[in-house]
Protein backbone atom coordinates (compact mmCIF):
# COMPACT_ATOMS: atom_id res chain seq x y z
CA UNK A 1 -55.39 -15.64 -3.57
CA UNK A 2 -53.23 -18.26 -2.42
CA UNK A 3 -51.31 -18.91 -5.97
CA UNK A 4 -51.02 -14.53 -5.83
CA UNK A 5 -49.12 -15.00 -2.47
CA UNK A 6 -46.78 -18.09 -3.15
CA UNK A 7 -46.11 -16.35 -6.72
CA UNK A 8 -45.42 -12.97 -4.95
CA UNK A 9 -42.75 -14.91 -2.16
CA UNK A 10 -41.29 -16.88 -5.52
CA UNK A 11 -40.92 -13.33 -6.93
CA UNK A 12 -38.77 -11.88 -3.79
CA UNK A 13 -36.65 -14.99 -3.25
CA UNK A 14 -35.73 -14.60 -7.03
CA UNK A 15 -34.84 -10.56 -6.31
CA UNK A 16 -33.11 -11.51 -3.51
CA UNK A 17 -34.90 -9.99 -0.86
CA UNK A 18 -32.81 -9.96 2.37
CA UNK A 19 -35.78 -10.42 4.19
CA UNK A 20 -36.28 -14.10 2.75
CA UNK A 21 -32.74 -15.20 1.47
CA UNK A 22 -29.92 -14.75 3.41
CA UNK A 23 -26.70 -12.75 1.86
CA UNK A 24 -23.45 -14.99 1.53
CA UNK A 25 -20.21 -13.51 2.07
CA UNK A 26 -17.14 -14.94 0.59
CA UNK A 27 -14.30 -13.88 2.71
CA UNK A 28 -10.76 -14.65 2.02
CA UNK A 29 -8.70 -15.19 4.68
CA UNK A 30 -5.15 -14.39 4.92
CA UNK A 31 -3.42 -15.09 8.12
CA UNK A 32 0.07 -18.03 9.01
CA UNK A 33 -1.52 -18.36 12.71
CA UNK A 34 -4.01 -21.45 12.48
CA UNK A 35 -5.02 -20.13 16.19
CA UNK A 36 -6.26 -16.55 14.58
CA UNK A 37 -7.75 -18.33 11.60
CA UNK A 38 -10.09 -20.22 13.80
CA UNK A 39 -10.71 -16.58 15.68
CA UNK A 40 -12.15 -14.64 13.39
CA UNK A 41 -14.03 -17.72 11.42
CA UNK A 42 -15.69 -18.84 14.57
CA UNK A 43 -15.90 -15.40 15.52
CA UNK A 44 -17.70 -14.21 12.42
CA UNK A 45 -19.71 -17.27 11.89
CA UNK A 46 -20.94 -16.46 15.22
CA UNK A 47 -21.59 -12.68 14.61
CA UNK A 48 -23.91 -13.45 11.82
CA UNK A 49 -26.33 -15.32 13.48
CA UNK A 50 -26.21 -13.30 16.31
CA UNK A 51 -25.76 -9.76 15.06
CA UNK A 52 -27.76 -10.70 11.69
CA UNK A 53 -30.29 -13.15 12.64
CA UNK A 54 -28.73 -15.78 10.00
CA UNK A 55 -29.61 -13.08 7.63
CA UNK A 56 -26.05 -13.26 6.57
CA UNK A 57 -23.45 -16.11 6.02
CA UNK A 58 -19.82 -16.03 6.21
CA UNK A 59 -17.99 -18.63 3.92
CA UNK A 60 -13.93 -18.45 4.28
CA UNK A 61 -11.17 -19.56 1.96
CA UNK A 62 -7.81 -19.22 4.01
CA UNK A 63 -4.17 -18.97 2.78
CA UNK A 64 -1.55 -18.97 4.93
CA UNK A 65 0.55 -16.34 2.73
CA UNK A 66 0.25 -13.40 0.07
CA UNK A 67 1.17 -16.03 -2.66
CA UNK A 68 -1.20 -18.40 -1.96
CA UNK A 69 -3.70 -15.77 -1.09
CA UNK A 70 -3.07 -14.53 -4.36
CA UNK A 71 -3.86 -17.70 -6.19
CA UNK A 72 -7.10 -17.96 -4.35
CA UNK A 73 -8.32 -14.79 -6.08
CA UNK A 74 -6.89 -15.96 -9.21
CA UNK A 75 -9.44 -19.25 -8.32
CA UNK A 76 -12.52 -17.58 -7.26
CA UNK A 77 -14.79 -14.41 -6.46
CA UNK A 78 -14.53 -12.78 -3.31
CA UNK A 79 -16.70 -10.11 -1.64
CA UNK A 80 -13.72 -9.10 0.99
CA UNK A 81 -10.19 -9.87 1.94
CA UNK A 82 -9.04 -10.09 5.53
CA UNK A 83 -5.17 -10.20 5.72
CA UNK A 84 -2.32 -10.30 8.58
CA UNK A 85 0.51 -7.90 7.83
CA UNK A 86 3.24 -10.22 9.17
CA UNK A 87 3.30 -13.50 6.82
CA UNK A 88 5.72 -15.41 5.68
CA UNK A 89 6.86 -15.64 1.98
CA UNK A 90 4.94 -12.78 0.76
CA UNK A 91 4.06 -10.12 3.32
CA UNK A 92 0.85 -8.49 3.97
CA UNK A 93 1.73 -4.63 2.62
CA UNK A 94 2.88 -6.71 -0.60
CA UNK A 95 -0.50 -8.84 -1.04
CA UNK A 96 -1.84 -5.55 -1.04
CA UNK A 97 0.06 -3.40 -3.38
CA UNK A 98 -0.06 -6.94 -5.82
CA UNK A 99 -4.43 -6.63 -5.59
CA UNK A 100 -4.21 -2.74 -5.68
CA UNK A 101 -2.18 -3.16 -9.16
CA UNK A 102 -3.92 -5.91 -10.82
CA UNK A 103 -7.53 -6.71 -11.48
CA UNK A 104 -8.87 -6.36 -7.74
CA UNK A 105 -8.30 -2.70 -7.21
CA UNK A 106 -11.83 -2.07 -5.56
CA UNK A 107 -12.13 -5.44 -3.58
CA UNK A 108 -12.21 -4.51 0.31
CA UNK A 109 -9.33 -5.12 2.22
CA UNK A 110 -9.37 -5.23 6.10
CA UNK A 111 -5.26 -5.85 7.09
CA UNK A 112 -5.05 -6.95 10.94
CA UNK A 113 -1.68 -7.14 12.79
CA UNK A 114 0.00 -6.87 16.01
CA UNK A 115 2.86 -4.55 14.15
CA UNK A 116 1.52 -1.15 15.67
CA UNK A 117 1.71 1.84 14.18
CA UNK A 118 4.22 1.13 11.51
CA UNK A 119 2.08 -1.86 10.46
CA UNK A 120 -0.91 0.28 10.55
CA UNK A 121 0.89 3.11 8.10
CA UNK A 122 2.39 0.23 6.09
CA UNK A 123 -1.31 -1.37 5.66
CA UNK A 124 -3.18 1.84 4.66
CA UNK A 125 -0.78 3.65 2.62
CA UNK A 126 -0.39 -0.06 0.86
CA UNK A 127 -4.21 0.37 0.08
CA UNK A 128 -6.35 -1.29 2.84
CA UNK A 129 -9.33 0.25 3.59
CA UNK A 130 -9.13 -0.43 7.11
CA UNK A 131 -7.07 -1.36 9.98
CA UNK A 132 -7.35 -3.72 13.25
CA UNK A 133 -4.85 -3.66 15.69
CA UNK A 134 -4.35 -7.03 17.30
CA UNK A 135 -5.36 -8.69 20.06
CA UNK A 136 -8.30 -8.43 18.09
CA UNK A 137 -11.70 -7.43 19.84
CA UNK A 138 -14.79 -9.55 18.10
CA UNK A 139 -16.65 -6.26 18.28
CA UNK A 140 -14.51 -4.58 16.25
CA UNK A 141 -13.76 -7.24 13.91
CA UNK A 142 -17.92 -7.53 13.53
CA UNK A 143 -18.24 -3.68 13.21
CA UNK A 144 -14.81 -3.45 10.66
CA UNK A 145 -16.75 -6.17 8.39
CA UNK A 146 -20.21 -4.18 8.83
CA UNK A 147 -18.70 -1.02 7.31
CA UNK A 148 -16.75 -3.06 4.77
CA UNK A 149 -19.16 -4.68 3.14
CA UNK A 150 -22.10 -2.03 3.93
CA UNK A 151 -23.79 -4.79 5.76
């Protein structure tokens, strides 16, 4: 009876059960502000074990521009992109359009930016699924993720 229930645990680790294995999400980070970085990380991070029960992990790569943000993808997998509108060298609505063109046309983008409505028109009509206004409220940042990644 024993061996039947340690095989039957082996058997939903290996399937991935969420109730036994925690889901890691690789986020890529987009944002020049080291300050905002740290925000949403830490902010995040914090979410998951709170609003998750460690049932969830965040992992970030940041860039501090669409070009490097860019070569991050080109790098590695991603399950979601969280990007600031106002960067320097290549600008948020840009980063966009570039993923929306090439080979990450269904990979979830959440743009964030203190720009106001023109930001906001600029992000969605770029291809963003969603948009935060900043300051940024953690409760909106956890719920924005939620829905982005069906969590």
């Amino acid at each position: 009876a024993e061996r039947q229930r340690l095989a039957a645990l082996i058997e939903r680790a290996a399937r991935g059960d969420p109730a036994l294995v925690g889901r890691r999400v690789r986020l890529l980070l987009i944002e020049d502000n080291p300050h905002v970085r740290v925000l949403v990380a830490d902010g995040l991070r914090e979410a998951a074990r709170r609003e998750f029960s460690g049932r969830v992990a965040f992992e970030f790569e940041v860039a501090p521009d669409g070009v490097e943000g860019l070569d991050k993808l080109r790098q590695g997998s991603f399950d979601a992109v969280i990007t600031d509108m106002y960067l320097p060298v290549m600008d948020g609505a840009q980063f966009i359009r570039e993923l929306r063109q090439g080979s990450h046309r269904a990979l979830p983008i959440l743009a964030i930016s203190a720009g106001g409505p023109a930001a906001r028109a600029a992000a969605l009509t770029a291809g963003a699924a969603l948009f935060i206004a900043k300051p940024l409220r953690l409760t909106e940042l956890v719920s924005s993720v939620q829905q982005l990644l069906k969590l």
